[in-house]
C-alpha atoms as a PDB file:
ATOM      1  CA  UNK A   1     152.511 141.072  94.497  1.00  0.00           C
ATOM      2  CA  UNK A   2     150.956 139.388  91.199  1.00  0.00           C
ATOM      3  CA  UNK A   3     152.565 136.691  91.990  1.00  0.00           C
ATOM      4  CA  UNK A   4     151.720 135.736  95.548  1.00  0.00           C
ATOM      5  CA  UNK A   5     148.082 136.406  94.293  1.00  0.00           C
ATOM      6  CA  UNK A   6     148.380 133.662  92.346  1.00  0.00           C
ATOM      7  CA  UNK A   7     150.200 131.690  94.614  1.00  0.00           C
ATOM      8  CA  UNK A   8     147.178 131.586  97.040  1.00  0.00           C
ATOM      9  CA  UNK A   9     144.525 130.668  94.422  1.00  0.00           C
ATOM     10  CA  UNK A  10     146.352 127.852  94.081  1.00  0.00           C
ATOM     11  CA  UNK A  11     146.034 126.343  97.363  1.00  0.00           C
ATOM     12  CA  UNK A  12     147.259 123.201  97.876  1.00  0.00           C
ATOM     13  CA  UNK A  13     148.070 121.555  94.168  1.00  0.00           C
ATOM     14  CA  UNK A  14     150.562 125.232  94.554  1.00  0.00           C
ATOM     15  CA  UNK A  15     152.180 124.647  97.255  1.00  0.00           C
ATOM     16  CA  UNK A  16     153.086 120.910  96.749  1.00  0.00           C
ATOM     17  CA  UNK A  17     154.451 122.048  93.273  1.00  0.00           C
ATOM     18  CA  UNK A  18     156.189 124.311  95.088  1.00  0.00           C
ATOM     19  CA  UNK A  19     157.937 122.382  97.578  1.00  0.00           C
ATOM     20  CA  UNK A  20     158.186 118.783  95.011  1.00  0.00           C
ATOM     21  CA  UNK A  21     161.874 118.696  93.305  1.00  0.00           C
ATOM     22  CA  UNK A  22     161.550 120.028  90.310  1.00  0.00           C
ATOM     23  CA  UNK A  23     158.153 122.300  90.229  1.00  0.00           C
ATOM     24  CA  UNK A  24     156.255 119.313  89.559  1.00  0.00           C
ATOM     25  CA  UNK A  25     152.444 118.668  91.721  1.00  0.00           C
ATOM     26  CA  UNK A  26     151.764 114.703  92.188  1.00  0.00           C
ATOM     27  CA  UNK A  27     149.040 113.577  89.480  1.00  0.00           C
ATOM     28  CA  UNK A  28     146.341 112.926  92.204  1.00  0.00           C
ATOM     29  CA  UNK A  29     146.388 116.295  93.400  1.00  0.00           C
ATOM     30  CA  UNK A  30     146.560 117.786  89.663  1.00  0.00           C
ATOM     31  CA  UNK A  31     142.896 117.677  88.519  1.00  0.00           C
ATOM     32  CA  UNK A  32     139.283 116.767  89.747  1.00  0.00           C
ATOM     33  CA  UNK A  33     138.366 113.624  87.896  1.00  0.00           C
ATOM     34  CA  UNK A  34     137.294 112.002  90.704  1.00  0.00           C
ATOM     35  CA  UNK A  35     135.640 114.515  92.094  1.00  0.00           C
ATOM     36  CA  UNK A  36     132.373 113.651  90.640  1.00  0.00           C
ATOM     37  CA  UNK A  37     132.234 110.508  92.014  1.00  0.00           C
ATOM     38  CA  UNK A  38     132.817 111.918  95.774  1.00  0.00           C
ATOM     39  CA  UNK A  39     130.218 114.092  95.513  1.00  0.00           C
ATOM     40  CA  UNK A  40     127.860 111.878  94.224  1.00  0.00           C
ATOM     41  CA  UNK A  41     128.389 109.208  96.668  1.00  0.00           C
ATOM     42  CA  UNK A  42     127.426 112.188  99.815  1.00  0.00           C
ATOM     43  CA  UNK A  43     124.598 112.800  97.603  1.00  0.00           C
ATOM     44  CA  UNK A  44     123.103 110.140  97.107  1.00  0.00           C
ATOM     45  CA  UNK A  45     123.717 109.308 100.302  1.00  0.00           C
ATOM     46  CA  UNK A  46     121.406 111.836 101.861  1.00  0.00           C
ATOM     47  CA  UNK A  47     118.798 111.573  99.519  1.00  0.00           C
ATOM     48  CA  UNK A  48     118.319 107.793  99.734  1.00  0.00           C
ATOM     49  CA  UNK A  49     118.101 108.399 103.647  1.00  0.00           C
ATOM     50  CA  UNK A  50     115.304 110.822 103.214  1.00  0.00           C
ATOM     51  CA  UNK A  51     113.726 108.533 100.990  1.00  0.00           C
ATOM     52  CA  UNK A  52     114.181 105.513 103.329  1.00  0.00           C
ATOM     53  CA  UNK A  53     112.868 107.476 105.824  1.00  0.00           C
ATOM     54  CA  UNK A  54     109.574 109.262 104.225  1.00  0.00           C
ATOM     55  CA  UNK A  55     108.701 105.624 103.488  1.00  0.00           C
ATOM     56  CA  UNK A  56     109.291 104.227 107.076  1.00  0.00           C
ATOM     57  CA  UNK A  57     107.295 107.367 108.612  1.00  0.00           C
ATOM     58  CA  UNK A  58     104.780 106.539 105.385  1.00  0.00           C
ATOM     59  CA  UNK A  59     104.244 103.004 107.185  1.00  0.00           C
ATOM     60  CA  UNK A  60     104.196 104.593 110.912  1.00  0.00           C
ATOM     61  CA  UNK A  61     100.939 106.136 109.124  1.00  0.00           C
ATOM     62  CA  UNK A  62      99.880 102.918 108.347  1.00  0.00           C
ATOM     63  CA  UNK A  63     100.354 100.847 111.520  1.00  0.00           C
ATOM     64  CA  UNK A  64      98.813 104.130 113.376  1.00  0.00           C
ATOM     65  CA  UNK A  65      95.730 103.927 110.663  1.00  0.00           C
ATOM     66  CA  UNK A  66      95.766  99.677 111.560  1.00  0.00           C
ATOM     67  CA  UNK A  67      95.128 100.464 114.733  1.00  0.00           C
ATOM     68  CA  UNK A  68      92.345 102.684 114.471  1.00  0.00           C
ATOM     69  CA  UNK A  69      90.609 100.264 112.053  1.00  0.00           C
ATOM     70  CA  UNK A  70      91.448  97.097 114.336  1.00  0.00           C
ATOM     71  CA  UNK A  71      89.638  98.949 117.412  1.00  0.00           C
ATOM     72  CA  UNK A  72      86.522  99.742 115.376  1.00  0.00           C
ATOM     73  CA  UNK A  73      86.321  96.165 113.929  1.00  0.00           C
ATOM     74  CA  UNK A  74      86.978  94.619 117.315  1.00  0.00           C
ATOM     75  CA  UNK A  75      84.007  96.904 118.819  1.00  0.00           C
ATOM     76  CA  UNK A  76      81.500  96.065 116.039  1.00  0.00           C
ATOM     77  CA  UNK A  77      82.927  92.770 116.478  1.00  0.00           C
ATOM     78  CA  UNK A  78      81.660  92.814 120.361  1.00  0.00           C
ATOM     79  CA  UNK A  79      78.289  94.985 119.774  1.00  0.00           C
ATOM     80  CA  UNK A  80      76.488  92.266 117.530  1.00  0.00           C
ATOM     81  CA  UNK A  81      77.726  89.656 120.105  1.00  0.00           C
ATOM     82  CA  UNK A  82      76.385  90.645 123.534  1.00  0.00           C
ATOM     83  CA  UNK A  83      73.829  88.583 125.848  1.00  0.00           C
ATOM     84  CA  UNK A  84      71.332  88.418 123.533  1.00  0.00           C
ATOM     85  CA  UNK A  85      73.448  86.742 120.635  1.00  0.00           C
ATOM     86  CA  UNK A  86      71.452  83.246 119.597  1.00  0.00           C
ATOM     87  CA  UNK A  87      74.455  82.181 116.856  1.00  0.00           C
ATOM     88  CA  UNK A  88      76.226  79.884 119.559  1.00  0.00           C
ATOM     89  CA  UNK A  89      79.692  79.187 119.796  1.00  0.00           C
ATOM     90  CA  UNK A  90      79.771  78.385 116.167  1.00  0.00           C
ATOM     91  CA  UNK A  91      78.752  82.623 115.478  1.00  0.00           C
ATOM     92  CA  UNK A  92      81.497  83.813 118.431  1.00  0.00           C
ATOM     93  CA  UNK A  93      78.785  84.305 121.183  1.00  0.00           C
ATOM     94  CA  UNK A  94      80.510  85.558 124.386  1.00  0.00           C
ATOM     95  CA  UNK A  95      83.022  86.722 122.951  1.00  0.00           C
ATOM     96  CA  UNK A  96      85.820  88.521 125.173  1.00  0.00           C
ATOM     97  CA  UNK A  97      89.694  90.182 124.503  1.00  0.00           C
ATOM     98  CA  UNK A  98      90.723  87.067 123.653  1.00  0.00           C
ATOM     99  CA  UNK A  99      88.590  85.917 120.593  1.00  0.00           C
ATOM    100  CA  UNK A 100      88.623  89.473 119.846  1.00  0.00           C
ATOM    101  CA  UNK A 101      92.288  89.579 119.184  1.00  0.00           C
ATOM    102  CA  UNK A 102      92.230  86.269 117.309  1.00  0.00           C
ATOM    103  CA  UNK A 103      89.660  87.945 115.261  1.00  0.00           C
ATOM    104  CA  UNK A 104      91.789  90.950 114.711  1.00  0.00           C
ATOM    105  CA  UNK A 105      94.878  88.720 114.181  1.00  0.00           C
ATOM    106  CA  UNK A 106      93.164  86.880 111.556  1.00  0.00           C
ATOM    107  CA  UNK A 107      92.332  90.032 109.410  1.00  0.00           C
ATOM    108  CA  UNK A 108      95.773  89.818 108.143  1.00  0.00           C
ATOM    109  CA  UNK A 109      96.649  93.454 107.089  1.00  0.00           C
ATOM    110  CA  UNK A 110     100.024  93.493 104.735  1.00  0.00           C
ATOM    111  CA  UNK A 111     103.554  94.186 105.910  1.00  0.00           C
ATOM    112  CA  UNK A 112     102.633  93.899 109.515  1.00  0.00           C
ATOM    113  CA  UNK A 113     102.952  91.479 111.646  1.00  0.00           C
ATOM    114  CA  UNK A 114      99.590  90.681 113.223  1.00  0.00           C
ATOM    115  CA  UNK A 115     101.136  87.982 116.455  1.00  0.00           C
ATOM    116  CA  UNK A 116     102.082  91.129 117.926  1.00  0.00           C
ATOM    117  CA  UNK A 117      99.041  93.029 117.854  1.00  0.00           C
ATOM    118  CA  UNK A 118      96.913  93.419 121.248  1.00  0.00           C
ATOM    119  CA  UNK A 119      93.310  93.779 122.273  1.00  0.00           C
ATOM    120  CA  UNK A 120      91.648  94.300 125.704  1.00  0.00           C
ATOM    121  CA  UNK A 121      87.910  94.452 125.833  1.00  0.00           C
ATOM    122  CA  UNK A 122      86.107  96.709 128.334  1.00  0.00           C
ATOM    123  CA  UNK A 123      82.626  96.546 129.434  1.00  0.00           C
ATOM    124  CA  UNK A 124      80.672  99.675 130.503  1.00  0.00           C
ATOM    125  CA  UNK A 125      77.429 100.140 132.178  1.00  0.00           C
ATOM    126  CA  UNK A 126      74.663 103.110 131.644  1.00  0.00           C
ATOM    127  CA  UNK A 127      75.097 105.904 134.229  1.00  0.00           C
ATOM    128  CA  UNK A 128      72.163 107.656 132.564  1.00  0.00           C
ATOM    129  CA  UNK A 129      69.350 107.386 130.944  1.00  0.00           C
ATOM    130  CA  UNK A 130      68.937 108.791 127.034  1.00  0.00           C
ATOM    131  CA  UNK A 131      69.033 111.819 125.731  1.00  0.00           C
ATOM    132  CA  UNK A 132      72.158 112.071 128.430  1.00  0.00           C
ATOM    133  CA  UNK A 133      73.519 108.150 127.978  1.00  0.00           C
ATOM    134  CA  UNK A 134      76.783 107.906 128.999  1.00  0.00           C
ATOM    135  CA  UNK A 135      79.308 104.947 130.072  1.00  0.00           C
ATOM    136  CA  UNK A 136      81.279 105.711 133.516  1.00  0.00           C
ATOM    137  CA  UNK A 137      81.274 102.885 135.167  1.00  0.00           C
ATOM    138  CA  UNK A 138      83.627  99.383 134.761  1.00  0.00           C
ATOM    139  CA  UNK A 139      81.628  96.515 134.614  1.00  0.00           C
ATOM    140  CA  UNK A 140      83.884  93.997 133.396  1.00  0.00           C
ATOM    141  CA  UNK A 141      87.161  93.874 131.401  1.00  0.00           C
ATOM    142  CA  UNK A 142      89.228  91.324 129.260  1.00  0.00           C
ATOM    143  CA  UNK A 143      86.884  88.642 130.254  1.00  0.00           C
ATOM    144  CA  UNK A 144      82.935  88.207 128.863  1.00  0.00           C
ATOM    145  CA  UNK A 145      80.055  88.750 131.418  1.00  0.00           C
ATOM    146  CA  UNK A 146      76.630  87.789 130.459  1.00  0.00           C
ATOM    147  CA  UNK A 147      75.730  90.638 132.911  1.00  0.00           C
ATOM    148  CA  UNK A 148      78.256  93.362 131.463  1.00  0.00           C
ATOM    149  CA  UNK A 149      77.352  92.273 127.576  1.00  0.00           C
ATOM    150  CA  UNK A 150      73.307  93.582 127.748  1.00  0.00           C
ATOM    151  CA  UNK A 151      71.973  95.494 125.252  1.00  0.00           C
ATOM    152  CA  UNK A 152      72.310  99.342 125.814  1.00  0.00           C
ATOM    153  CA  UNK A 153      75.506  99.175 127.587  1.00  0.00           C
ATOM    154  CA  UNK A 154      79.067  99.850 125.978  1.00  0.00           C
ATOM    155  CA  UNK A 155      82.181  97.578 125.184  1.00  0.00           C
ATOM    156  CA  UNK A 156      85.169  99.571 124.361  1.00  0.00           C
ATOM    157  CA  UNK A 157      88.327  97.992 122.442  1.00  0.00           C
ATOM    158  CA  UNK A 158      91.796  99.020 123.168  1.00  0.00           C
ATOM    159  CA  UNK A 159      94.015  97.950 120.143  1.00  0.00           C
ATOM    160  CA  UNK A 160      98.062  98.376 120.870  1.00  0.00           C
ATOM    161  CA  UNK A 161     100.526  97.476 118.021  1.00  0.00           C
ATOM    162  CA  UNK A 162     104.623  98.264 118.590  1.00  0.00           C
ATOM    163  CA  UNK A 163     106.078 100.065 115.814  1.00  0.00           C
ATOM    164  CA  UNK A 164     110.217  99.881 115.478  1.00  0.00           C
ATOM    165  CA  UNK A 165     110.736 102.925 112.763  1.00  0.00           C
ATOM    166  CA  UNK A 166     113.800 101.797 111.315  1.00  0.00           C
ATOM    167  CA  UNK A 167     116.014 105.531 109.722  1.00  0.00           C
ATOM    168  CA  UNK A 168     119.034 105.185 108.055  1.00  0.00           C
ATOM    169  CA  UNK A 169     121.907 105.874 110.215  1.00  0.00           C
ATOM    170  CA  UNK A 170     119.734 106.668 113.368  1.00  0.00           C
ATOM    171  CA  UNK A 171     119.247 104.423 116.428  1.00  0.00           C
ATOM    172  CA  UNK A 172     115.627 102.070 115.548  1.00  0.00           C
ATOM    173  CA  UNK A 173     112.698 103.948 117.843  1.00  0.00           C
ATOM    174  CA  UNK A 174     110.155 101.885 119.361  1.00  0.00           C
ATOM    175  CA  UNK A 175     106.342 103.342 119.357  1.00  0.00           C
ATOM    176  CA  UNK A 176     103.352 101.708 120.636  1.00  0.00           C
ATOM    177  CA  UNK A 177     100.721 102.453 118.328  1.00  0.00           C
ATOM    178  CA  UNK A 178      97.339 102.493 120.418  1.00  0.00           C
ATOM    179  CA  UNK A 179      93.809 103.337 119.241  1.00  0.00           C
ATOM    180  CA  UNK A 180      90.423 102.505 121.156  1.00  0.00           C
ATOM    181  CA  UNK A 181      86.564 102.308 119.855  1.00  0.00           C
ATOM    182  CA  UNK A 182      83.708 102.305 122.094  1.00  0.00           C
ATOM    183  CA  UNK A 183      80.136 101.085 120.569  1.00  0.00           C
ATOM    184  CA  UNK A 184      76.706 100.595 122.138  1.00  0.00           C
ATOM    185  CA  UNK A 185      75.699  96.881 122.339  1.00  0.00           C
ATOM    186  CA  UNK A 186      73.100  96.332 119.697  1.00  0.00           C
ATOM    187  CA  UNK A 187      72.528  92.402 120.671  1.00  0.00           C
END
């Protein structure tokens, strides 16, 4: 009975020495010196994939924040340039979505790639007076109107910026990042 106790804590290495000519276990099966190294590699394998991916969703942050600080910037970019802007071309007067995303594109935030960003620019007109302002209806979109672009109404930015989130042994996922301001014209 002692004996076939000890025969099972042996496990494998036992019952190779058991069945090799001459009682003997082959010297890879004898010890654990590589061992270490096994375990080590799984290891390290799973942490460096967390730690790939806390960074990537670190930059999701990032490109989500971008986009939240684009659409502001592109609305204050609008406000000070409605009807009543005297600057000229020279200043951006008249602007519309697309000098607002060159704008935007120019600001050059780092590790992103700004060609890909997007801006529309909407135009809304009062739908009541103050204390009760609001901005219902569409006047114009993408496109300046000297009409739309009158003090008191509202321009609202739509910034969109795709996001690949790139984990470690997981497919790549695609997100649209989108964030939109809406300001008051001023000018």
């Amino acid at each position: 009975m002692k004996r076939a106790i000890q025969m099972r804590h042996r496990g494998l290495a036992g019952l190779l020495r058991r069945l090799m000519p001459g009682g003997r276990s082959p010297r890879f099966l004898g010890g654990e010196e590589g061992a270490t190294i096994v375990e080590f590699a799984f290891a390290s394998t799973v942490l460096m994939s967390l730690l790939f991916g806390l960074i990537q969703t670190c930059l999701a942050v990032y490109c989500y924040d971008f986009t939240s600080q684009a659409a502001r910037d592109g609305a204050r970019y609008l406000i000070v340039r409605g009807a009543k802007c005297t600057g000229g071309a020279a200043f951006g007067c008249g602007a519309g979505s697309t000098e607002v995303q060159a704008y935007l594109r120019s600001e050059n935030y780092p590790a992103l790639n700004m060609n890909s960003l997007t801006a529309h620019a909407y135009w809304y007109t009062a739908a009541a007076a103050p204390p009760n302002m609001t901005w219902t209806t569409l006047c114009a979109s993408d496109t300046y109107s000297a009409t739309c672009a009158v003090q008191g109404n509202a321009v609202k930015v739509v910034v969109t910026y795709p996001f690949t989130l790139n984990v470690p042994f997981l497919q790549p996922i695609s997100i649209s990042m989108q964030n939109s301001s809406q300001m008051v014209i001023s000018q």
